[in-house]
N, C-alpha and C. Protein backbone atom coordinates (compact mmCIF):
# COMPACT_ATOMS: atom_id res chain seq x y z
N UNK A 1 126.63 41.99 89.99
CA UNK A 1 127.72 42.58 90.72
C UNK A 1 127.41 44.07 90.90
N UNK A 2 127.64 44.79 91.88
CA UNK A 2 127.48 46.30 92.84
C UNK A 2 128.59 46.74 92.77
N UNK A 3 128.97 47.58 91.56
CA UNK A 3 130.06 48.15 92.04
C UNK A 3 129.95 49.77 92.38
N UNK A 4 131.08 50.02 93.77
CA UNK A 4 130.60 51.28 93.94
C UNK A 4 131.49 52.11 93.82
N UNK A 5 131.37 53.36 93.17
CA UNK A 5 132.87 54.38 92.62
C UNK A 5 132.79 55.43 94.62
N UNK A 6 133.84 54.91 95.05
CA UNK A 6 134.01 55.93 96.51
C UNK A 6 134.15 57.52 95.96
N UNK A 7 133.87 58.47 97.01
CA UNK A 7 134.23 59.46 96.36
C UNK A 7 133.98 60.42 95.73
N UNK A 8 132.45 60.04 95.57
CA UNK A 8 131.56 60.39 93.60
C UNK A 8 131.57 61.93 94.21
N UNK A 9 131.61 62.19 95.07
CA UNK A 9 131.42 63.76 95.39
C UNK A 9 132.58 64.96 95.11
N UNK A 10 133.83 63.80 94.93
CA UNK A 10 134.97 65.34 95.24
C UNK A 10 135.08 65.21 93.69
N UNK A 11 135.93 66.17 93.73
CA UNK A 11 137.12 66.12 92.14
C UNK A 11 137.71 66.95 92.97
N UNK A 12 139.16 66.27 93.10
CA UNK A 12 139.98 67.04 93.86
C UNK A 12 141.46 65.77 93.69
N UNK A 13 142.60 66.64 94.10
CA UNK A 13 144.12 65.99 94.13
C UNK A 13 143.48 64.07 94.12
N UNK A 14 143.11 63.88 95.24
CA UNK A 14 142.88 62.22 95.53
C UNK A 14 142.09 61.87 94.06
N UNK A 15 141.06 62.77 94.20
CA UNK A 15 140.03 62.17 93.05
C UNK A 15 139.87 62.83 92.04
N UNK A 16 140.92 62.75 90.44
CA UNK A 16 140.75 63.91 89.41
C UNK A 16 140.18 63.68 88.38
N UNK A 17 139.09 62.66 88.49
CA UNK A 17 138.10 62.28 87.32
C UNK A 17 136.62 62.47 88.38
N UNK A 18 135.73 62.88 86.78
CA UNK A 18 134.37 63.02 87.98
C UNK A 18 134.02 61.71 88.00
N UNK A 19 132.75 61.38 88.83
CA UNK A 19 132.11 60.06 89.16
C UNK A 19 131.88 59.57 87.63
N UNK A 20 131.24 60.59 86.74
CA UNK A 20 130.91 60.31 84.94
C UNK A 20 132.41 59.50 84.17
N UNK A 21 133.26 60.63 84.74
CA UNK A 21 134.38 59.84 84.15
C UNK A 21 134.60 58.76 84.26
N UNK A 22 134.55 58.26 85.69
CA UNK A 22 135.20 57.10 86.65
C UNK A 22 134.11 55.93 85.94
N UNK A 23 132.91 56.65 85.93
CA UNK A 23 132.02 55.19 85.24
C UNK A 23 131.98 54.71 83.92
N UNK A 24 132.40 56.13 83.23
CA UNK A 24 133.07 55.64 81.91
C UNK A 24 134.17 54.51 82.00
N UNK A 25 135.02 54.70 82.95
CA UNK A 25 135.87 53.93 82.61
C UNK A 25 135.89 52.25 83.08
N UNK A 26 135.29 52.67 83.77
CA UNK A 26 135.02 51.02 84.39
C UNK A 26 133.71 50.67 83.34
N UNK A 27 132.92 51.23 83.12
CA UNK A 27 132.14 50.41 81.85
C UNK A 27 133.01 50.01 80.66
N UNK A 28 134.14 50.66 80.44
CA UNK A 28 134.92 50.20 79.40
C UNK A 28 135.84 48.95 79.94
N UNK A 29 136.11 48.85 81.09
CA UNK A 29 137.20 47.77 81.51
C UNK A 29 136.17 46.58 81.89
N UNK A 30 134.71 46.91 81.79
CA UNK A 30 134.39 45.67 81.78
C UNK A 30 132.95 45.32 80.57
N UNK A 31 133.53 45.55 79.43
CA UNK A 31 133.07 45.39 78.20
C UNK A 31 132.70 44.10 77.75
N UNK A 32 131.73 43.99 77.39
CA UNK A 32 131.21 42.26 76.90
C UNK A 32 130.13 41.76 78.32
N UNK A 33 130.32 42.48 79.48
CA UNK A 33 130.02 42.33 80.73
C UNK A 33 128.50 42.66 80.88
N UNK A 34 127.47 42.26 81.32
CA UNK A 34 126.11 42.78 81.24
C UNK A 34 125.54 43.06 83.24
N UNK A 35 126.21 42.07 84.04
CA UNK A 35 125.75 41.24 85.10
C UNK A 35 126.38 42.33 86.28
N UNK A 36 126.49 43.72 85.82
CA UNK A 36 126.92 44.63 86.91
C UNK A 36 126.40 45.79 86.85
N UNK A 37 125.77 46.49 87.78
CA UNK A 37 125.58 48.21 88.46
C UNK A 37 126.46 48.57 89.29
N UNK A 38 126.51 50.08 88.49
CA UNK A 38 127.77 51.22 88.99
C UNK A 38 126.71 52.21 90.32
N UNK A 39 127.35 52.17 91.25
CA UNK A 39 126.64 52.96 92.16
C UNK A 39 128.00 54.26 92.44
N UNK A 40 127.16 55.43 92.89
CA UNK A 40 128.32 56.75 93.30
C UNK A 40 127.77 56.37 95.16
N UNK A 41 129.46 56.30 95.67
CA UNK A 41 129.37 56.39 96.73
C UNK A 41 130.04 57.82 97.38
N UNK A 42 128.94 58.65 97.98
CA UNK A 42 130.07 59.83 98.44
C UNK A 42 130.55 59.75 99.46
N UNK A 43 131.24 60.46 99.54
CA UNK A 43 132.61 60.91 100.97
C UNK A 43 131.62 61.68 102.06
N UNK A 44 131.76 61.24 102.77
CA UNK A 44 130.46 61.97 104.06
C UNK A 44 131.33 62.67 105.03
N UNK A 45 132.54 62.34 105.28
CA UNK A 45 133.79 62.85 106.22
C UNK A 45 133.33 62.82 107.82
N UNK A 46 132.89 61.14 107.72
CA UNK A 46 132.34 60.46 108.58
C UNK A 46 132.06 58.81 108.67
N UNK A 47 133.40 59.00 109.28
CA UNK A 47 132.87 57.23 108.97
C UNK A 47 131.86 56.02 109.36
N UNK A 48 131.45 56.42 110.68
CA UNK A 48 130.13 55.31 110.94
C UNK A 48 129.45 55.71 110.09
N UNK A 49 129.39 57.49 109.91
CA UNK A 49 127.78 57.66 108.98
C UNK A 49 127.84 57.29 107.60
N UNK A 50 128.90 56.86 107.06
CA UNK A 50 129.12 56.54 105.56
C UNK A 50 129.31 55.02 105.68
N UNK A 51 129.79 53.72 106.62
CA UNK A 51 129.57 52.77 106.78
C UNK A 51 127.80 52.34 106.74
N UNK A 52 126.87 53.42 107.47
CA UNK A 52 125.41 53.26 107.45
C UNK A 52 124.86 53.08 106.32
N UNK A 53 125.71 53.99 105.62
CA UNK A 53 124.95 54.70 103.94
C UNK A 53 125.16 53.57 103.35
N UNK A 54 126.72 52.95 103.24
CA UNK A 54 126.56 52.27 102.58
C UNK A 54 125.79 50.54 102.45
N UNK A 55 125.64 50.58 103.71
CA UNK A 55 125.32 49.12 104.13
C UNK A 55 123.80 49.83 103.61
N UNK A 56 123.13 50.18 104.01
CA UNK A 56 121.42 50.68 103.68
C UNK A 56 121.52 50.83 101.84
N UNK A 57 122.73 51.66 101.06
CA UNK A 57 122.18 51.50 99.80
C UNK A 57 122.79 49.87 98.76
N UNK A 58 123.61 49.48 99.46
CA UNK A 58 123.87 47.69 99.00
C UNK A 58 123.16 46.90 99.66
N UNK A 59 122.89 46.92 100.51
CA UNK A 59 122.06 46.08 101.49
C UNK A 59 122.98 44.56 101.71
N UNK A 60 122.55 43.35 101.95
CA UNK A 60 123.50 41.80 101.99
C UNK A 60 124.29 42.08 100.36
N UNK A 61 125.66 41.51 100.77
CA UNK A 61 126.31 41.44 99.64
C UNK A 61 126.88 39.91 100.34
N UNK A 62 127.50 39.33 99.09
CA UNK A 62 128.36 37.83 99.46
C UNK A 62 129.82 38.15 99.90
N UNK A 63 130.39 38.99 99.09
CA UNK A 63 131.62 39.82 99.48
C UNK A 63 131.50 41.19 99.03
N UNK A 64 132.73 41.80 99.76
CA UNK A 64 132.87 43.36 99.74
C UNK A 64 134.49 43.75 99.22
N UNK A 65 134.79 44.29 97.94
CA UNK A 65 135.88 44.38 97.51
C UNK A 65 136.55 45.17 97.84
N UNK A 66 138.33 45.65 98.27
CA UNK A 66 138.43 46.88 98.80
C UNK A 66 139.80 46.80 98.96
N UNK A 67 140.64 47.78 98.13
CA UNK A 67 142.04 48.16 98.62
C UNK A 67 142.50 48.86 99.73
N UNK A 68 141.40 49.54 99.99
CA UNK A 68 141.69 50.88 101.12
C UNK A 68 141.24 50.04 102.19
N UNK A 69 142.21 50.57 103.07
CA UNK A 69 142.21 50.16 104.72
C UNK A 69 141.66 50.29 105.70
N UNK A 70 140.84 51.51 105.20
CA UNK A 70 140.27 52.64 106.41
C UNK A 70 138.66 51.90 106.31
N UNK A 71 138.52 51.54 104.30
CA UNK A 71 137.27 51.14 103.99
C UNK A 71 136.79 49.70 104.40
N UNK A 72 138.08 49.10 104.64
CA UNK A 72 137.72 47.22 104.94
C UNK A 72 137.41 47.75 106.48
N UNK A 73 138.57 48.62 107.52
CA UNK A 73 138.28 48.72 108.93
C UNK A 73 136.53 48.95 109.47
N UNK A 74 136.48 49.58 108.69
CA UNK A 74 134.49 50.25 108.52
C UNK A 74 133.94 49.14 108.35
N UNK A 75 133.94 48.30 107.10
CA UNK A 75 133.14 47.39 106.76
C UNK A 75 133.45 45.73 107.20
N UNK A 76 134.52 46.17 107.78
CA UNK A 76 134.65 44.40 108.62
C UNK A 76 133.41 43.85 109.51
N UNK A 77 132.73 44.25 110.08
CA UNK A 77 131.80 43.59 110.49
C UNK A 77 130.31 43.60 109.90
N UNK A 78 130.38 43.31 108.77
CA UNK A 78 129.23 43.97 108.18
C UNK A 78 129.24 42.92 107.08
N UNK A 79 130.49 43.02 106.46
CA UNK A 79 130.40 42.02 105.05
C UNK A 79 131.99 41.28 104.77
N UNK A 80 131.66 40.03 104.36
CA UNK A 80 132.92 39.09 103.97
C UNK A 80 133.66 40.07 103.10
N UNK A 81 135.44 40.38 103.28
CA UNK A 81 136.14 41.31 103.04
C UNK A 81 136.99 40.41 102.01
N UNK A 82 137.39 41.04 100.86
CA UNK A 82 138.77 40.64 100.29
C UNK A 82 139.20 41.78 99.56
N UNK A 83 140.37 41.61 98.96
CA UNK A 83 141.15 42.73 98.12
C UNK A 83 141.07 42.10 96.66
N UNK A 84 140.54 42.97 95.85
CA UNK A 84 139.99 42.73 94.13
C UNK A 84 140.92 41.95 93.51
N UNK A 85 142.33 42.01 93.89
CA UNK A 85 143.46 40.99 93.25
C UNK A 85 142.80 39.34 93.30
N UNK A 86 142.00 39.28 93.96
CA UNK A 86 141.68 37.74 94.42
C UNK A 86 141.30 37.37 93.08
N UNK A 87 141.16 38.16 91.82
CA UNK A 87 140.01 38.18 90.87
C UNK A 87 141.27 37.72 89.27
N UNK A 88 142.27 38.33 90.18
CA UNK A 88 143.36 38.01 88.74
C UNK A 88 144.03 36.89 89.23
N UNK A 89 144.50 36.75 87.85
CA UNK A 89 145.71 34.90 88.11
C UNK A 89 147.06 35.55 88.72
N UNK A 90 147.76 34.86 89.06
CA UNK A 90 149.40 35.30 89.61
C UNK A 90 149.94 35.95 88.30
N UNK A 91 149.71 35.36 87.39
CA UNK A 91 150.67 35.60 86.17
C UNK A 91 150.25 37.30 85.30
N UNK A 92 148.95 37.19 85.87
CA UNK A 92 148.66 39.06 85.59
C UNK A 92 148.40 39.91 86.36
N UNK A 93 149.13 39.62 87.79
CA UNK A 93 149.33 40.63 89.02
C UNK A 93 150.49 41.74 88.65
N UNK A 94 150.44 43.14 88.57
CA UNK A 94 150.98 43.55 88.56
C UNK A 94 150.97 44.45 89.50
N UNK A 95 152.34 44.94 90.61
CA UNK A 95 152.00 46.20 91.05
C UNK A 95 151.88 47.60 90.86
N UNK A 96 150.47 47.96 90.33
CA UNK A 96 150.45 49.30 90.31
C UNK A 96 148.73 49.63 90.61
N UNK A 97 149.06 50.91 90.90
CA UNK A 97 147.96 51.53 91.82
C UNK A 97 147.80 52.90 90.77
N UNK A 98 146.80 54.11 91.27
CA UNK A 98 146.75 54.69 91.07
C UNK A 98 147.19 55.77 91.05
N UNK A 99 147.81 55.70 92.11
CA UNK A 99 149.04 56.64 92.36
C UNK A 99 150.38 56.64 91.55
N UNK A 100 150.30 55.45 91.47
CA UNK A 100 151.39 55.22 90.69
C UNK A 100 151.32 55.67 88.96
N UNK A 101 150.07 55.71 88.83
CA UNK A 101 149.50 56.11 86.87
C UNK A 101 149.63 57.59 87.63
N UNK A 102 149.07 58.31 87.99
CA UNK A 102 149.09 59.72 88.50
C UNK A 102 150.35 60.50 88.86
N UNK A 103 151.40 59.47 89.27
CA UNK A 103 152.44 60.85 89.57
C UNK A 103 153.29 60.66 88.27
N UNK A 104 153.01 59.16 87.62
CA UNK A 104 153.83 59.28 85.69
C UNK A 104 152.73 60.27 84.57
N UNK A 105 151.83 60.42 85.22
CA UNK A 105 151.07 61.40 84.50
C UNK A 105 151.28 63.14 84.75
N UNK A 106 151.97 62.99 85.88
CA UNK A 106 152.23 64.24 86.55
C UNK A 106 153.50 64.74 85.99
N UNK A 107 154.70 63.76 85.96
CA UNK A 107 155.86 64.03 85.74
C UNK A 107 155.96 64.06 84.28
N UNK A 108 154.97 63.60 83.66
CA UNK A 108 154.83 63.56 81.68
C UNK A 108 155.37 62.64 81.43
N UNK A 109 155.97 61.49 82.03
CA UNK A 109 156.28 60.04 81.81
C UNK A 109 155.36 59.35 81.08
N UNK A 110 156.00 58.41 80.95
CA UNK A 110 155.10 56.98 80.03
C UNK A 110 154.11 56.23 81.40
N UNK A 111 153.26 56.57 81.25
CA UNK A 111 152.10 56.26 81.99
C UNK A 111 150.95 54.99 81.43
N UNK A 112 150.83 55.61 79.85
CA UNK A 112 150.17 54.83 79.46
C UNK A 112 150.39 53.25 79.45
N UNK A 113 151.53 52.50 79.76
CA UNK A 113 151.50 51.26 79.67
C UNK A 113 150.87 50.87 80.76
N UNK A 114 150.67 51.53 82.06
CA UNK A 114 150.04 50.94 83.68
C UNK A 114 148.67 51.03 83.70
N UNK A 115 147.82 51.51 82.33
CA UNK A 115 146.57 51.37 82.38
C UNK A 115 145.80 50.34 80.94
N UNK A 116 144.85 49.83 80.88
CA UNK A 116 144.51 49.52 79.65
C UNK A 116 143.98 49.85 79.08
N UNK A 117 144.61 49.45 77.41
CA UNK A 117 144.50 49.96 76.36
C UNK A 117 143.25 51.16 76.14
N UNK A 118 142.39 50.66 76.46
CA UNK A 118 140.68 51.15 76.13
C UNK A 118 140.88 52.33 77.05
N UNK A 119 141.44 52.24 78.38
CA UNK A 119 141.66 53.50 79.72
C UNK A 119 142.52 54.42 78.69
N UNK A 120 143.45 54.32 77.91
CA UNK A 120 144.66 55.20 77.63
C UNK A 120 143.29 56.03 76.34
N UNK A 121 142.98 55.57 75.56
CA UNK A 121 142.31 56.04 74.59
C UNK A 121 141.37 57.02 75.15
N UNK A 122 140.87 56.57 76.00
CA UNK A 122 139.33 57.28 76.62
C UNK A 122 140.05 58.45 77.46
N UNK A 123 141.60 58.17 78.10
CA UNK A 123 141.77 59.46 78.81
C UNK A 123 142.80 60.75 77.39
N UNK A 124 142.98 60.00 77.09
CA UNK A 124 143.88 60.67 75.70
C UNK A 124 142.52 61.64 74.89
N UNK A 125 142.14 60.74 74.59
CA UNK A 125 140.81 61.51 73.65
C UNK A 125 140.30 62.45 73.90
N UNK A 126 139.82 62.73 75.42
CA UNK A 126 139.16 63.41 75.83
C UNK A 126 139.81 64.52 76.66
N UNK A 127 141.44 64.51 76.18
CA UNK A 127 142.23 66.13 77.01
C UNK A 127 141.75 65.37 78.56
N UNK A 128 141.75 64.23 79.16
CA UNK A 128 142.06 64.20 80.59
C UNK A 128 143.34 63.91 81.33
N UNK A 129 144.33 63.55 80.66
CA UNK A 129 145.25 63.27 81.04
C UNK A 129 146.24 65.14 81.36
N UNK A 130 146.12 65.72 80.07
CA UNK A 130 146.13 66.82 80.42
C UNK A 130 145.53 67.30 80.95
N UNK A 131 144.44 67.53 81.15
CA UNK A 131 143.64 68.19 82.34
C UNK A 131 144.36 67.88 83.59
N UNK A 132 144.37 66.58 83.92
CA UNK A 132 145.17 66.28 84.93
C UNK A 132 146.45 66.79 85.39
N UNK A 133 147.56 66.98 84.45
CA UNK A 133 148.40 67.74 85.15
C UNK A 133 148.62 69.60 85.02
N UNK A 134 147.01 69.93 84.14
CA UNK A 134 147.10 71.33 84.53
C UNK A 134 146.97 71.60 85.52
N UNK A 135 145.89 70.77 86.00
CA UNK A 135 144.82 70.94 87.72
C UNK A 135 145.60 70.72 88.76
N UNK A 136 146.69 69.04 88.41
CA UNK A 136 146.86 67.94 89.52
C UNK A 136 148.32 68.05 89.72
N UNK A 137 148.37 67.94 88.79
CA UNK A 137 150.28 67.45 88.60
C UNK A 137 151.09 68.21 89.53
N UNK A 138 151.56 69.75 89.48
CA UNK A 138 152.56 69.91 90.88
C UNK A 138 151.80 69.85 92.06
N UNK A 139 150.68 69.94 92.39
CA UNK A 139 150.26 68.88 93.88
C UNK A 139 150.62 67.69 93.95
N UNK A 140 149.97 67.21 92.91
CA UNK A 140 151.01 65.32 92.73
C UNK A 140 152.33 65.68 93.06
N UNK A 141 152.96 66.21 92.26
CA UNK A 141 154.92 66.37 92.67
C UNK A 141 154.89 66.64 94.03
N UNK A 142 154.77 67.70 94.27
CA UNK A 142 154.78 68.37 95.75
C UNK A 142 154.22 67.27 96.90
N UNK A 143 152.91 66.42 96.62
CA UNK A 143 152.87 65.75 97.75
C UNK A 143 154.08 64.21 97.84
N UNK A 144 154.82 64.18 96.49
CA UNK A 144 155.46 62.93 96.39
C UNK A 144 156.45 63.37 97.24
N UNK A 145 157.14 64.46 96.59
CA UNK A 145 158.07 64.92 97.81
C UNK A 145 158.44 65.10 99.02
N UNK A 146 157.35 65.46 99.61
CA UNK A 146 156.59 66.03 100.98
C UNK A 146 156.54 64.53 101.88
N UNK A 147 155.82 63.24 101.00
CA UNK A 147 156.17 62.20 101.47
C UNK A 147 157.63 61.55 101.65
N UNK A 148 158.53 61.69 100.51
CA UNK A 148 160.03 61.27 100.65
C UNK A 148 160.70 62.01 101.75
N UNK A 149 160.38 63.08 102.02
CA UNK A 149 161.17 63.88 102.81
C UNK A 149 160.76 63.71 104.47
N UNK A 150 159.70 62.92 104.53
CA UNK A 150 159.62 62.37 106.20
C UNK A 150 160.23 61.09 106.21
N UNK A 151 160.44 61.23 107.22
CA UNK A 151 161.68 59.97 107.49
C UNK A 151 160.92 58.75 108.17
């Protein structure tokens, strides 16, 4: 399995873990696991030219996993598309996103239950969660707002 962290280039509001972080953490959420490579995919702020990149550094895949919309629109003709939920049972679908751990991390809420166990430790341990809302948090507020307030 190819998995690729989008992004690996910023640390910024969207993205407040580095690519190191981000692969920390997905090596931890998939522990016991041997049968996968982490690739950094960066942000080119171009989309045919980052659809190129990426098709040239995965080359044939069987499927292509993907929440983002903008990323399936790019890669629809290129590779069989689904959304990563396909991967859990009904009974451990939950809705939450990242946004959603980020603005309870922002507001100093209970956050930690929307991630797992091994994620809460690794961001606790290491002052990232705080980091996060020294850096992130009233941009997080401010853009939650900014969104409620268009109609």
């Amino acid at each position: 399995m190819l998995i690729g962290i989008g992004s690996s280039n910023r640390y910024n509001l969207r993205n407040p873990f580095t690519f190191e972080e981000s692969e920390e953490m997905v090596g931890l959420s998939l522990e016991g696991f041997s049968n996968y490579q982490i690739f950094p995919i960066p942000d080119l702020d171009d989309g045919p030219r980052w659809r190129s990149m990426v098709r040239d550094l995965l080359g044939p895949l069987d499927l292509f996993l993907t929440d983002n919309p903008y990323v399936a629109h790019l890669m629809a003709d290129i590779y069989p598309l689904a959304h990563p939920s396909i991967f859990l049972p009904p009974e451990n679908k939950t809705r939450v996103d990242g946004t959603m751990v980020r603005l309870a991390m922002a507001k100093g809420c209970e956050w930690k239950e929307l991630v797992p166990e091994k994620i809460t430790t690794y961001l606790v341990e290491r002052g990232l969660d705080d980091r996060f809302r020294k850096e992130f948090g009233l941009q997080t507020l401010s853009q939650v707002t900014i969104i409620q307030q268009v109609p």
